[in-house]
N, C-alpha and C. Protein backbone atom coordinates (compact mmCIF):
# COMPACT_ATOMS: atom_id res chain seq x y z
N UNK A 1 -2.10 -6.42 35.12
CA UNK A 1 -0.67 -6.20 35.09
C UNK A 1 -0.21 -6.11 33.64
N UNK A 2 0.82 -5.06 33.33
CA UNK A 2 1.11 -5.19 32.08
C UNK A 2 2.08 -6.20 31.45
N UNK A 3 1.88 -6.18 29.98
CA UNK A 3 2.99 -7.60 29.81
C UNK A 3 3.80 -6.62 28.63
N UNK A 4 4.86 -6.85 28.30
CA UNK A 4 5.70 -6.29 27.47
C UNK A 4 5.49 -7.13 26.13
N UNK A 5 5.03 -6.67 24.93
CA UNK A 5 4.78 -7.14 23.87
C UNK A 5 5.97 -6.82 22.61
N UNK A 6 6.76 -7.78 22.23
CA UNK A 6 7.05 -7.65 20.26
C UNK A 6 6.33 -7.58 18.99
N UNK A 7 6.22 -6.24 18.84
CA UNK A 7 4.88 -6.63 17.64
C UNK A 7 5.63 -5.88 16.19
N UNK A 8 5.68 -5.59 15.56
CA UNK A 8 5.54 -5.74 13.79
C UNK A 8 4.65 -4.65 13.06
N UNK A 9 4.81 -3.37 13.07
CA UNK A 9 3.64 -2.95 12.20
C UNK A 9 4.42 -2.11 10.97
N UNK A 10 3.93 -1.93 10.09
CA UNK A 10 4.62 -1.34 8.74
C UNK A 10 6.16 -1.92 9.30
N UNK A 11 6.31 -3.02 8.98
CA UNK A 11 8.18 -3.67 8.98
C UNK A 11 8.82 -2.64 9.91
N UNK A 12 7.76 -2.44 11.13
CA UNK A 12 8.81 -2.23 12.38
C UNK A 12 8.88 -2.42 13.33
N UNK A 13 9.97 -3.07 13.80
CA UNK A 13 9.72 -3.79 15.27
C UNK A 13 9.49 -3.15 16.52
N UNK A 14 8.80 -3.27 17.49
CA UNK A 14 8.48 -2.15 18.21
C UNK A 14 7.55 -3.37 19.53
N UNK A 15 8.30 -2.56 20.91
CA UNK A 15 7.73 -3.36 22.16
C UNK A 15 7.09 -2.10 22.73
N UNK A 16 6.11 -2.65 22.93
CA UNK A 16 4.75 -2.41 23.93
C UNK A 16 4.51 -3.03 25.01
N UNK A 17 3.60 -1.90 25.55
CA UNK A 17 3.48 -2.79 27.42
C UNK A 17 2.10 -2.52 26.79
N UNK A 18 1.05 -3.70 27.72
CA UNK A 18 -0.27 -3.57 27.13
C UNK A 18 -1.00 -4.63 28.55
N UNK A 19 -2.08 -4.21 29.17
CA UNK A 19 -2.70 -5.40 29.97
C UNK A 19 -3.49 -5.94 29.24
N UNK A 20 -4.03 -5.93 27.80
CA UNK A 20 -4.71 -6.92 27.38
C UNK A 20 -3.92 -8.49 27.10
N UNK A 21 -4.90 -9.56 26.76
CA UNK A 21 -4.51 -10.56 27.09
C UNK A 21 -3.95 -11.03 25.38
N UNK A 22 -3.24 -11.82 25.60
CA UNK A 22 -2.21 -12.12 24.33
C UNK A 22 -2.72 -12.21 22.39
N UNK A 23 -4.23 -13.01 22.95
CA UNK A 23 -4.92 -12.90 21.35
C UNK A 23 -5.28 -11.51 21.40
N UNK A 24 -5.78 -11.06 22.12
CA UNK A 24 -6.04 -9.43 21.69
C UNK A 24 -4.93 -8.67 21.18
N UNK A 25 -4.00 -8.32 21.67
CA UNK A 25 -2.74 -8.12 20.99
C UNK A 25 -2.57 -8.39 19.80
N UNK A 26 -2.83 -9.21 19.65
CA UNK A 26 -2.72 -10.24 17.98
C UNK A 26 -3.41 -9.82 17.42
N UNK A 27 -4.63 -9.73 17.67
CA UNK A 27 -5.75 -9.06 16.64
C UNK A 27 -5.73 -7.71 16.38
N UNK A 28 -4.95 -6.77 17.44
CA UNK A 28 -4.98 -5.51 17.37
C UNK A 28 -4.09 -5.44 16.09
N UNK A 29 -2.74 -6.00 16.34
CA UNK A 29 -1.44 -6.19 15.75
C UNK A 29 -1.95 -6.36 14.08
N UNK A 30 -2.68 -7.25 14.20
CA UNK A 30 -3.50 -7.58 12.77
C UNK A 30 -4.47 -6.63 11.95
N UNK A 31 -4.96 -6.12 12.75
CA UNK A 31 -5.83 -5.75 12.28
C UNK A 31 -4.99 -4.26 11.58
N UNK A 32 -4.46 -3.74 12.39
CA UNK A 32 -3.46 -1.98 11.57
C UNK A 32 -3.12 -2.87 10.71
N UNK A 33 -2.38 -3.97 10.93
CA UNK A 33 -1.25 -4.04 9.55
C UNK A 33 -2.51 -4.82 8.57
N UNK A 34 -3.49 -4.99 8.45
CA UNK A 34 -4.71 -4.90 7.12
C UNK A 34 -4.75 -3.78 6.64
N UNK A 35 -5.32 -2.89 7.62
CA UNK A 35 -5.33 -1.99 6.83
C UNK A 35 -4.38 -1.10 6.62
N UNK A 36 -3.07 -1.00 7.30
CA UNK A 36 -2.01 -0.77 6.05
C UNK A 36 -2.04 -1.45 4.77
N UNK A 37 -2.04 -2.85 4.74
CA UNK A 37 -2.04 -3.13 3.37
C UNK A 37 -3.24 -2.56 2.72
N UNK A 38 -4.53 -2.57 3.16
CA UNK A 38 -5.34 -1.80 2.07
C UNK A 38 -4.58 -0.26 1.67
N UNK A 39 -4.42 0.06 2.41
CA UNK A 39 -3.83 1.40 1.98
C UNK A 39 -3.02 1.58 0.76
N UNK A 40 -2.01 0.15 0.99
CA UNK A 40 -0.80 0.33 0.44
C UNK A 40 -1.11 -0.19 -1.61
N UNK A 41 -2.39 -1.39 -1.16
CA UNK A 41 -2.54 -1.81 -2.28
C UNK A 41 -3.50 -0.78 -3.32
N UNK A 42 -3.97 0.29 -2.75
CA UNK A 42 -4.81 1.21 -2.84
C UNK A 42 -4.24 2.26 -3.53
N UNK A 43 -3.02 2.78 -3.09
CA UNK A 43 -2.06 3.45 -3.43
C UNK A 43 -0.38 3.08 -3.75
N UNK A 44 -0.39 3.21 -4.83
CA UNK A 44 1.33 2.83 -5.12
C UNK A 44 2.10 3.96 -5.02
N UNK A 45 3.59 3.61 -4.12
CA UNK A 45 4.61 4.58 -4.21
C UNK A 45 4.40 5.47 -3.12
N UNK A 46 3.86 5.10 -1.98
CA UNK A 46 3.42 6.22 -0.95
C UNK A 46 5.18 6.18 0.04
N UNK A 47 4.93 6.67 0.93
CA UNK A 47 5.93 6.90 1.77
C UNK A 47 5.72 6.74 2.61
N UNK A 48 6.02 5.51 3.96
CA UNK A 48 5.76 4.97 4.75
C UNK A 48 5.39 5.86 6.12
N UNK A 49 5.08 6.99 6.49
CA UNK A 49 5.09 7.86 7.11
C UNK A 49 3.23 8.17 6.69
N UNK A 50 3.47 8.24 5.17
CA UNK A 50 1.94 8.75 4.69
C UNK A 50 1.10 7.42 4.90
N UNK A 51 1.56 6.17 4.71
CA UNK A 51 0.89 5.22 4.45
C UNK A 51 0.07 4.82 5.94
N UNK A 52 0.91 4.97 6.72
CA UNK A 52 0.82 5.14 8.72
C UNK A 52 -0.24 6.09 8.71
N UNK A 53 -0.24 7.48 8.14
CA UNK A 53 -1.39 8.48 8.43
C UNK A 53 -2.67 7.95 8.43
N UNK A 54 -2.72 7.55 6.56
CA UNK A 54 -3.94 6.88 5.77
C UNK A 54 -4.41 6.08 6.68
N UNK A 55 -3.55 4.97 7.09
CA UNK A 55 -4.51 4.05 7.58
C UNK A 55 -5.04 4.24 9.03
N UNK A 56 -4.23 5.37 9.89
CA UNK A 56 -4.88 5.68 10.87
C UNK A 56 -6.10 6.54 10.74
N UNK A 57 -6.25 7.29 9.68
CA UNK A 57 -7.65 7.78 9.82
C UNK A 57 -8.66 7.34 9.23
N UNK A 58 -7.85 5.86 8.68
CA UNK A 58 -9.27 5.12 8.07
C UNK A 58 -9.70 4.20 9.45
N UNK A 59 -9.08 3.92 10.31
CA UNK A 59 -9.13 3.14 11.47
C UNK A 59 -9.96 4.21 12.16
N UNK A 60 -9.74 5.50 12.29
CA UNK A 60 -10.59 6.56 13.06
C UNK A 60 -11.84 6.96 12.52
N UNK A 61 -12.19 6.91 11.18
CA UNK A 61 -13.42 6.90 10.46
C UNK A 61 -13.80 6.17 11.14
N UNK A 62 -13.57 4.49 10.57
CA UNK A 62 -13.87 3.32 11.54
C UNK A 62 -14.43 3.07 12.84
N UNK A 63 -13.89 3.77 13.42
CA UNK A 63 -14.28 3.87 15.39
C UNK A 63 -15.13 4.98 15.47
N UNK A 64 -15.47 6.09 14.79
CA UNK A 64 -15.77 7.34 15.14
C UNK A 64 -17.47 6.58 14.57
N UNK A 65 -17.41 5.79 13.72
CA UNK A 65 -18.31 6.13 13.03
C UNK A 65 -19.37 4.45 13.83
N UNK A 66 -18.81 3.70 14.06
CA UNK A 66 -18.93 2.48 15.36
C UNK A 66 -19.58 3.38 16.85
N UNK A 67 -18.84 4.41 17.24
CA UNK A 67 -19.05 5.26 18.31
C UNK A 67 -20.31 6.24 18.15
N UNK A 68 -20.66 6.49 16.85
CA UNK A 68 -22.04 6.89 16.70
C UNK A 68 -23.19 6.09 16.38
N UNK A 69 -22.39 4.89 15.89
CA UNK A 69 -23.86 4.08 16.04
C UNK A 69 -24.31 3.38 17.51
N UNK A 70 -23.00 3.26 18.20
CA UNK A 70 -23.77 2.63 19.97
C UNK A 70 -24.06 3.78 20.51
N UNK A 71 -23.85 4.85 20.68
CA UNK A 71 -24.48 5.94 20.90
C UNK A 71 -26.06 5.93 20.67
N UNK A 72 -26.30 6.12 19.76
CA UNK A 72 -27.44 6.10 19.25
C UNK A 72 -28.59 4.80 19.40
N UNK A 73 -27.86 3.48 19.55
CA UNK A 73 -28.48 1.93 20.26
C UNK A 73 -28.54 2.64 21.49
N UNK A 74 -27.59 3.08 22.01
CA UNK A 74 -27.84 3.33 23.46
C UNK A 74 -29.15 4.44 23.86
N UNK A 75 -29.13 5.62 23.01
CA UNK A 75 -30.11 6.39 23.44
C UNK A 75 -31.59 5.68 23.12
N UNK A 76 -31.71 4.81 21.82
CA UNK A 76 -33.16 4.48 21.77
C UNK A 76 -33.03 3.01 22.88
N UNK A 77 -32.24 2.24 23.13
CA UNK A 77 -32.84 1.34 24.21
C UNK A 77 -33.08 2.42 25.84
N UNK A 78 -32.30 3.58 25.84
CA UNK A 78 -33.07 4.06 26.78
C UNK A 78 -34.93 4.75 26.77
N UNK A 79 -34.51 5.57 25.71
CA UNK A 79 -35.77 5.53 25.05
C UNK A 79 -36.77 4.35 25.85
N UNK A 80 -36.87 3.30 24.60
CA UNK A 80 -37.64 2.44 24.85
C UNK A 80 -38.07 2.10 26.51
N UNK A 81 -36.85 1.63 27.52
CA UNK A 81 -36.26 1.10 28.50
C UNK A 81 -37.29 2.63 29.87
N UNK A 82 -37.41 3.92 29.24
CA UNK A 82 -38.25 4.74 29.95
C UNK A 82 -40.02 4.28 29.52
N UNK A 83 -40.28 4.47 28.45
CA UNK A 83 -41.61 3.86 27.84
C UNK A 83 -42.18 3.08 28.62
N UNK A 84 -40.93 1.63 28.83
CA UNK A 84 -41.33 0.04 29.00
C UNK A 84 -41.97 0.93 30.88
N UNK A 85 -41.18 1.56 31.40
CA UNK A 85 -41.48 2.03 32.60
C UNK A 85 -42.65 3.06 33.05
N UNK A 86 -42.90 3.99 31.83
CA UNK A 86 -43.82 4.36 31.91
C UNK A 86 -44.79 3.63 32.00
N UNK A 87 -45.33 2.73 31.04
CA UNK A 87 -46.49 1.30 30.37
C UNK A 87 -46.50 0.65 32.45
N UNK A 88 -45.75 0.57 32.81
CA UNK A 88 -45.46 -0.79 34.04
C UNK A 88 -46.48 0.71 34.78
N UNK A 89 -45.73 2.26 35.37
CA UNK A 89 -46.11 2.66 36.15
C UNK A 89 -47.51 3.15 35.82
N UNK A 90 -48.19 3.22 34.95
CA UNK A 90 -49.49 3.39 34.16
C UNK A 90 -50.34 2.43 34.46
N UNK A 91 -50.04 0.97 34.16
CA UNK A 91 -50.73 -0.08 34.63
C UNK A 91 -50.97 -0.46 36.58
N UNK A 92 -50.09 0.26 36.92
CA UNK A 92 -50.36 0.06 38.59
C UNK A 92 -50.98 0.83 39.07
């Protein structure tokens, strides 16, 4: 069920509906507004519009680049996970 959230990001107040559970929220909440501040401390004088961009595509680097590495765990434990099955149907 969703819960209606108050959250805070670049000094703006803004409600969300979200079914995750309340620390998650928090951490989500936390975690953009880090890396807004890296952004911000990174760059002086930006414009809060640009600063929102930056840090969303450093957050999407971030995930894109997380999303190719379980990808890739995933294909070699299958890998392996056919092998281990081959070795079992070989031995019988």
């Amino acid at each position: 069920m969703k819960k209606s959230y108050k959250i805070s990001i670049l000094g703006q107040d803004l409600s969300v509906l979200s079914d995750a559970e309340d620390e998650q929220v928090a951490n989500v909440v936390q975690f953009v507004n880090n890396k807004i501040e890296e952004v911000m401390q990174s760059k002086d004088g930006l414009k809060t519009l640009n600063v929102a961009i930056l840090a969303a595509l450093n957050i999407s680097e971030e995930l894109l680049k997380l999303k190719g590495m379980n990808k890739e765990l995933c294909e070699n434990m299958e890998t392996r996970a056919e092998k281990l099955i081959q070795l079992i149907e070989d031995t019988n």
